[in-house]
N, C-alpha and C. Protein backbone atom coordinates (compact mmCIF):
# COMPACT_ATOMS: atom_id res chain seq x y z
N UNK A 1 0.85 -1.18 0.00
CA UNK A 1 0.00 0.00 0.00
C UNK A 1 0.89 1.24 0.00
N UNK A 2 0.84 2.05 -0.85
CA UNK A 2 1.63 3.62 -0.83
C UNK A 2 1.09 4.26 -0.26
N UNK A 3 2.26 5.03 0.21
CA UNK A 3 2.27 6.11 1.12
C UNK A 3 1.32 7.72 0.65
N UNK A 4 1.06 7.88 1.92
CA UNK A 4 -0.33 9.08 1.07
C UNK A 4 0.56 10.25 1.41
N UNK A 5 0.50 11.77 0.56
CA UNK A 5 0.90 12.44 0.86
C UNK A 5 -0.19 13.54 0.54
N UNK A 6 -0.50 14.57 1.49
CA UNK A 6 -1.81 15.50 1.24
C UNK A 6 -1.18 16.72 0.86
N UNK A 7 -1.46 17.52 -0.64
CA UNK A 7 -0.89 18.49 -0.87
C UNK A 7 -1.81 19.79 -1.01
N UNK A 8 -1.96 20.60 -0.07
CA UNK A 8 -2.42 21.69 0.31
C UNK A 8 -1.77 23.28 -0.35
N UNK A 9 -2.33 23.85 -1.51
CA UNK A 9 -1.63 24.70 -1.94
C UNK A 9 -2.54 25.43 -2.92
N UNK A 10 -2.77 26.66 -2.98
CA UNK A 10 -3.69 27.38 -3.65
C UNK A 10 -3.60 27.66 -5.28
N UNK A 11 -1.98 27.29 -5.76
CA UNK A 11 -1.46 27.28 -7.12
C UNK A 11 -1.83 25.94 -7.51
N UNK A 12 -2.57 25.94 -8.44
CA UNK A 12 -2.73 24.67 -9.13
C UNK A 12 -1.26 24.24 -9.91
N UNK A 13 -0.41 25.05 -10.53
CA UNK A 13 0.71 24.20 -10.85
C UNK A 13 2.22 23.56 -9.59
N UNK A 14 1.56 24.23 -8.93
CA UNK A 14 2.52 23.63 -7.51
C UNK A 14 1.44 22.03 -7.28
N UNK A 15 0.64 22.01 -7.49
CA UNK A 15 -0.04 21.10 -6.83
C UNK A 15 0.49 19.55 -8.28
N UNK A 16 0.13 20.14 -9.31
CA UNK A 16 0.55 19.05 -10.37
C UNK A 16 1.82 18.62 -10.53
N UNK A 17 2.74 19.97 -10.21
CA UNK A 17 4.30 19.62 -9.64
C UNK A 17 4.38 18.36 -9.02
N UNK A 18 4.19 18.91 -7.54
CA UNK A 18 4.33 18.27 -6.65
C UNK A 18 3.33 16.72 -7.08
N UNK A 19 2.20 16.07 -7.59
CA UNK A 19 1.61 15.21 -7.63
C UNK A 19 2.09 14.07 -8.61
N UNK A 20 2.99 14.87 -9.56
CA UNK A 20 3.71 14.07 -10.73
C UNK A 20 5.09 13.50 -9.86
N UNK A 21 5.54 14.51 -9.21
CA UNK A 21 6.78 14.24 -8.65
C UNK A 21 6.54 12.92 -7.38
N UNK A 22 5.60 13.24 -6.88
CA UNK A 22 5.77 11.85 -5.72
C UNK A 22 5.04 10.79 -6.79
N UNK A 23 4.04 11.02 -7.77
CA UNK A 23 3.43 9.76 -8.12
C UNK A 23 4.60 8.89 -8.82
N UNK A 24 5.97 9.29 -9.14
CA UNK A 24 6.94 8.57 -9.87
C UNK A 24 7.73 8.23 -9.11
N UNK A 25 7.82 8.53 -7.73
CA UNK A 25 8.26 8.08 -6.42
C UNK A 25 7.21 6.93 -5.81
N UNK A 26 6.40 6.49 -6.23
CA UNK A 26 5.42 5.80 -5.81
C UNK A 26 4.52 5.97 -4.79
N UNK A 27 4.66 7.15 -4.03
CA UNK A 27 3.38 8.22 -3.58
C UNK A 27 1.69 7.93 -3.80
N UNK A 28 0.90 7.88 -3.09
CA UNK A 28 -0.42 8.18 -3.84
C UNK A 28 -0.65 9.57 -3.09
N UNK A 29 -0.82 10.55 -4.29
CA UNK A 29 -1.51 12.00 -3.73
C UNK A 29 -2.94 12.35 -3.87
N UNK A 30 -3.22 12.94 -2.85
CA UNK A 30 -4.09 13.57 -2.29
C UNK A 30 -3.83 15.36 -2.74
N UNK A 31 -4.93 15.99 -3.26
CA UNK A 31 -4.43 17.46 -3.17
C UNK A 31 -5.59 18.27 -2.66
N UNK A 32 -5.77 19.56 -2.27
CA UNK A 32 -7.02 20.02 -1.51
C UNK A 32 -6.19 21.68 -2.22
N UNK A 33 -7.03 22.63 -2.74
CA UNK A 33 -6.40 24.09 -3.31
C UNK A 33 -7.08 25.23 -1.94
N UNK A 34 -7.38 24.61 -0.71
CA UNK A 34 -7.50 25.61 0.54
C UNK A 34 -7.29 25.13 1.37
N UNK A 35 -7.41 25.79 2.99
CA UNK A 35 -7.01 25.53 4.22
C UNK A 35 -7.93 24.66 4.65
N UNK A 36 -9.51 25.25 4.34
CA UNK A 36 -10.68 24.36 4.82
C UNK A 36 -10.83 22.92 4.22
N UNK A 37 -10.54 22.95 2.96
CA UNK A 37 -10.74 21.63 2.31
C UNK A 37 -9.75 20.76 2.41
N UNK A 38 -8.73 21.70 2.70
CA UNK A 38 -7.37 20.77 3.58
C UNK A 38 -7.91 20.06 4.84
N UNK A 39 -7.77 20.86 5.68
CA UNK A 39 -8.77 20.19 6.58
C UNK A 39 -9.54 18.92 6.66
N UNK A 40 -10.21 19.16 5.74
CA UNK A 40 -11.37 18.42 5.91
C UNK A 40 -10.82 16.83 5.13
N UNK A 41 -9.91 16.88 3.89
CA UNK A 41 -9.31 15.83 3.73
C UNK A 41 -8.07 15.02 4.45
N UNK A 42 -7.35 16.10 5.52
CA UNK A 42 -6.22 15.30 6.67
C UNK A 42 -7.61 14.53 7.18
N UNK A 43 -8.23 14.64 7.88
CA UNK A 43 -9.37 14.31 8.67
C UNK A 43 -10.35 13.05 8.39
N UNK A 44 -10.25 13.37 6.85
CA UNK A 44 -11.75 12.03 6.17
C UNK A 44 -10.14 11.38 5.84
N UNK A 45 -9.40 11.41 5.10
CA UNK A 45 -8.32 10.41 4.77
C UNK A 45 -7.28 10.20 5.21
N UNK A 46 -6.48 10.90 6.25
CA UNK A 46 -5.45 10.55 6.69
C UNK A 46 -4.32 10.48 6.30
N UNK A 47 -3.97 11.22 5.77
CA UNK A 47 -2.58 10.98 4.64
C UNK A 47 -1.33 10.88 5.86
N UNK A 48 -0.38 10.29 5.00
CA UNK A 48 0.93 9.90 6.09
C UNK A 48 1.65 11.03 6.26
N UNK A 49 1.49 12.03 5.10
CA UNK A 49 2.40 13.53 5.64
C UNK A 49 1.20 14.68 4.61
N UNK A 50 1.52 15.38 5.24
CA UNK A 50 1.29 16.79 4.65
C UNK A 50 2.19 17.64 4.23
N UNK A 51 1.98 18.46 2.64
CA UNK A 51 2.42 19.81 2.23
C UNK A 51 1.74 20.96 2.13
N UNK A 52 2.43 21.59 2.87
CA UNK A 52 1.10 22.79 3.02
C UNK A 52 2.11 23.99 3.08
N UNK A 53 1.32 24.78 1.73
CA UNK A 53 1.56 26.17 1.49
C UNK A 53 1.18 27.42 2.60
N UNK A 54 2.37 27.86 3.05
CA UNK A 54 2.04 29.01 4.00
C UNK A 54 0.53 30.41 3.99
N UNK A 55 0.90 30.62 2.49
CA UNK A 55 0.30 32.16 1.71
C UNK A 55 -0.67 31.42 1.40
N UNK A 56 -2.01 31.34 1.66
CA UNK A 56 -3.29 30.98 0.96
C UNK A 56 -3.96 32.04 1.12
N UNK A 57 -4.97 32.48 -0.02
CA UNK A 57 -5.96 33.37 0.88
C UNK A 57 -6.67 33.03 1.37
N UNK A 58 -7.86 33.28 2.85
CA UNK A 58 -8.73 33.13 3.99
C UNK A 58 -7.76 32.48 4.67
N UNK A 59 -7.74 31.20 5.21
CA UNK A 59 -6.92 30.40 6.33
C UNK A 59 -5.98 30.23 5.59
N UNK A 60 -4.73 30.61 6.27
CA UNK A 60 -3.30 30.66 5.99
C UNK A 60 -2.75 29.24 6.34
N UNK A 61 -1.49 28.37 5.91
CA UNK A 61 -0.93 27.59 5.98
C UNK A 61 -0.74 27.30 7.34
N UNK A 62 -0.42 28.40 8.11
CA UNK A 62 0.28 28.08 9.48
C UNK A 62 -0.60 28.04 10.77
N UNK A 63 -2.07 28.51 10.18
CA UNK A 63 -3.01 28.32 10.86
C UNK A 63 -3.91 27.26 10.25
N UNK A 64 -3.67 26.28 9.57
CA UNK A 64 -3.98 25.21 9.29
C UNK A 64 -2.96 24.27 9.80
N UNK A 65 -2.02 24.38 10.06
CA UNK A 65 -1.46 23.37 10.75
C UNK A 65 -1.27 23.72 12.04
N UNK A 66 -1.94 24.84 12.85
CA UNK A 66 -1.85 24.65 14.23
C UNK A 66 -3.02 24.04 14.60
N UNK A 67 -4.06 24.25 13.45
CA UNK A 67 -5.40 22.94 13.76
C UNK A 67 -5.60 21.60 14.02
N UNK A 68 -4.18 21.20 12.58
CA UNK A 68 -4.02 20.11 12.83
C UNK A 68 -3.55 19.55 13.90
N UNK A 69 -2.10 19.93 14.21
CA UNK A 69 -1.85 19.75 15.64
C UNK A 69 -2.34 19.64 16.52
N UNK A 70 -3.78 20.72 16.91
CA UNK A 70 -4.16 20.60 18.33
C UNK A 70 -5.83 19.54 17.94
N UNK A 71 -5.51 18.69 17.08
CA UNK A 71 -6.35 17.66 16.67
C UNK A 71 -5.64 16.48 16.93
N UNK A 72 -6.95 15.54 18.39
CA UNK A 72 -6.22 14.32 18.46
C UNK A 72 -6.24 12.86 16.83
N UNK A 73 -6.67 13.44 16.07
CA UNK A 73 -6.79 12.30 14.79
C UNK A 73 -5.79 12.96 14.17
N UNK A 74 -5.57 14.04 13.81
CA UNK A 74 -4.10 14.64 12.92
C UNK A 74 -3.11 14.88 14.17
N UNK A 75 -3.12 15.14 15.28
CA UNK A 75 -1.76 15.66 15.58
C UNK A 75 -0.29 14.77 15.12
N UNK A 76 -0.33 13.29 14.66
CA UNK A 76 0.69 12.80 14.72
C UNK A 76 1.36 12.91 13.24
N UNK A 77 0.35 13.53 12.54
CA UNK A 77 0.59 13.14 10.89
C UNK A 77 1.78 14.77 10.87
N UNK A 78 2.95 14.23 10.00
CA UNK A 78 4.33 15.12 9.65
C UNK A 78 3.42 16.16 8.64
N UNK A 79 4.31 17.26 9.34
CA UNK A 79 3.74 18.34 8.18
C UNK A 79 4.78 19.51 7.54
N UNK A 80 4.81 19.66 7.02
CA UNK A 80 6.14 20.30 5.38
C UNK A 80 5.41 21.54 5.13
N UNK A 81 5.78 22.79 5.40
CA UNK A 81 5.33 23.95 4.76
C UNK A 81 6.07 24.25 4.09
N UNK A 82 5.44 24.71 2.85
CA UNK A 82 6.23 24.97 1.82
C UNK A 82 6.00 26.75 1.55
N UNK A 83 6.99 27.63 1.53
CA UNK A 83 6.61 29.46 1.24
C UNK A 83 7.69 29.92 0.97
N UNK A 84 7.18 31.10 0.34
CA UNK A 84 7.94 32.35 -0.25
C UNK A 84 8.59 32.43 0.25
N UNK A 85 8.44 32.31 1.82
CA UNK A 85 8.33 33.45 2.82
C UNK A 85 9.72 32.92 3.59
N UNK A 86 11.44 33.69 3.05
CA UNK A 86 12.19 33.18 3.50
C UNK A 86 13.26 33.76 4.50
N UNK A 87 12.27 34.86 5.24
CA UNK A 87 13.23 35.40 6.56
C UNK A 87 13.19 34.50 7.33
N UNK A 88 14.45 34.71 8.39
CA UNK A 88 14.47 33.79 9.60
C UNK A 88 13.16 33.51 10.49
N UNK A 89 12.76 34.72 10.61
CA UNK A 89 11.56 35.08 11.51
C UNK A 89 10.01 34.13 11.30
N UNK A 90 9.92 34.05 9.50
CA UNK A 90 8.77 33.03 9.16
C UNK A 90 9.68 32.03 9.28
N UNK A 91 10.45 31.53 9.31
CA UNK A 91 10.92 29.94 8.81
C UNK A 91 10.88 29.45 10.64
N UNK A 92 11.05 30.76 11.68
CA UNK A 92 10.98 29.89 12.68
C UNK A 92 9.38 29.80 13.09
N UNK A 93 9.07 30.83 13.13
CA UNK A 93 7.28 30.98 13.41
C UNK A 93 6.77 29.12 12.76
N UNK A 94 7.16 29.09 11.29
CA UNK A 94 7.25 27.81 10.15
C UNK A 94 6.97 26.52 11.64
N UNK A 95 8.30 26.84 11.79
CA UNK A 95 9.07 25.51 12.78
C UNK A 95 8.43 24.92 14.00
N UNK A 96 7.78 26.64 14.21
CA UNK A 96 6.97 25.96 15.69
C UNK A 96 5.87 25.46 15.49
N UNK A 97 4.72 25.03 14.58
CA UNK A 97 3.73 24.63 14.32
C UNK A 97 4.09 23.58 13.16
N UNK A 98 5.14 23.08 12.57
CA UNK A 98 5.47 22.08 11.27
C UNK A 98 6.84 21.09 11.47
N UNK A 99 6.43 20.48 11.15
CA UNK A 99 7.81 19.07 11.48
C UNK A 99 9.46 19.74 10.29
N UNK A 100 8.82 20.61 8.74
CA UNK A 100 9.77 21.24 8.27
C UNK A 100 9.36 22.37 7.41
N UNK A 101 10.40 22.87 7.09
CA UNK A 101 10.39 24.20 6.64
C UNK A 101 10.81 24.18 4.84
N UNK A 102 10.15 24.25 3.78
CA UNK A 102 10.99 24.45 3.05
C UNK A 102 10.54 26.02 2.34
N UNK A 103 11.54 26.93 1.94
CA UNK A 103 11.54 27.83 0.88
C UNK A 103 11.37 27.52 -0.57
N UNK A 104 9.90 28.69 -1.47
CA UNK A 104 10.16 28.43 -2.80
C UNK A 104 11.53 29.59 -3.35
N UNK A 105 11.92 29.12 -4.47
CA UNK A 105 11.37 28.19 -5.50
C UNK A 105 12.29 27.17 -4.39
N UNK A 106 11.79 25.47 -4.59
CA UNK A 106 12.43 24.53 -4.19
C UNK A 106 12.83 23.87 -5.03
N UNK A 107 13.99 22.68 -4.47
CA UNK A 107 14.14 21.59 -5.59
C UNK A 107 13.52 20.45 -4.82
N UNK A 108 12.58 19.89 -6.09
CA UNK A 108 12.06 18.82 -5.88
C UNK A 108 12.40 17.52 -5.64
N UNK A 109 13.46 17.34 -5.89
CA UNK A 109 14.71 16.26 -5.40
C UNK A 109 14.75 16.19 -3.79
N UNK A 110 15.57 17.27 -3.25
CA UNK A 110 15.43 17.91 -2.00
C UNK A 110 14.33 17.50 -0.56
N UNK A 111 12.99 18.13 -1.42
CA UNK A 111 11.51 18.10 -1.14
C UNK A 111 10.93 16.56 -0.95
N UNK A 112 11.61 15.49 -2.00
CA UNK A 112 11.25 13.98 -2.07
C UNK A 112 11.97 13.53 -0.66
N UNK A 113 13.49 14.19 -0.66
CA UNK A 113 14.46 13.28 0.24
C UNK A 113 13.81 13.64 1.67
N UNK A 114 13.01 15.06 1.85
CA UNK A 114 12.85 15.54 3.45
C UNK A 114 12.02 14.81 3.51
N UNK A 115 10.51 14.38 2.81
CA UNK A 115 9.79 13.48 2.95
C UNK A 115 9.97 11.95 3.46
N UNK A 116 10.64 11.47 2.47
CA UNK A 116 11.10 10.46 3.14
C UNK A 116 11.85 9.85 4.10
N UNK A 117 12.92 11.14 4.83
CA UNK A 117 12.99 11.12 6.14
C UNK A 117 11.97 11.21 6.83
N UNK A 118 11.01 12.13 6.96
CA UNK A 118 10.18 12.25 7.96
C UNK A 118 9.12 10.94 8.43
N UNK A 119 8.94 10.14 7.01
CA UNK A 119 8.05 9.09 6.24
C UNK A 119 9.08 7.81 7.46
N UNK A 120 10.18 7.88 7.41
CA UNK A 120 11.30 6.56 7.96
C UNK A 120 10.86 7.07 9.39
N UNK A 121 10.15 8.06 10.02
CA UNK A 121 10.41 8.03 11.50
C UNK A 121 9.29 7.79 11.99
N UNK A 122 8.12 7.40 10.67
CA UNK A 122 7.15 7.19 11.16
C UNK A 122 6.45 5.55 10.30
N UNK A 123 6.00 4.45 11.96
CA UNK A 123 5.49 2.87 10.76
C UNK A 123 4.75 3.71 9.53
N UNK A 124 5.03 2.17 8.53
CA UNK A 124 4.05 2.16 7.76
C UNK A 124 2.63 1.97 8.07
N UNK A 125 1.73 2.25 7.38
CA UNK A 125 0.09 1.82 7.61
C UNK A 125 0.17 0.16 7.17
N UNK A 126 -0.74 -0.43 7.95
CA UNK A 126 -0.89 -1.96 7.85
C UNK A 126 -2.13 -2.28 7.39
């Protein structure tokens, strides 16, 4: 069974990026283009990690993952913000509510390898 990854991001070509790139990694993705519908798919499906874009408009990235967190069905699931946004100041704000931090533009190489660390520290689904 492959690993789910939920990609949360308001750019539809970040989202096809990112969905081509893990599906050739053997990934099955999940994608949601807001905070709420993010939501609502960590929740109905469970994915093994999350990517989630900081900058959305209405609910922002980083207040979607302090939801998740203080949710006992998501708090354990890894979560990857992905943003612009590359002062020290967001990347730590980033840190305290997300398992990692990455800056765009990214390399997707990079982005596969943090995943699958985070993916090794956590069982597989049975």
């Amino acid at each position: 069974m492959p690993r789910t990854v939920l990609v949360i991001d308001d750019d539809p070509v970040i989202i096809k990026l990112l969905q081509v790139n893990f599906e050739i990694e053997g990934y099955a993705v999940i994608a949601a283009e807001d905070g709420p519908h993010g939501l609502a798919r960590a929740r109905d499906e469970h994915p093994d990690l999350i990517i989630l874009d900081v900058m959305m408009p209405g609910m922002n990235g980083l207040d979607v993952a302090r939801v998740l967190k203080q949710s006992q069905e998501t708090v354990a699931i890894p979560i990857i913000l992905l943003s612009a946004k590359a002062q020290a100041n967001d990347v730590a704000r980033g840190r305290e509510v997300a398992d990692d931090y990455i800056t765009k533009p990214f390399d997707p190489l990079e982005l596969l390898d943090r995943v699958a660390g985070l993916l090794e520290e956590r069982p597989a689904p049975t």
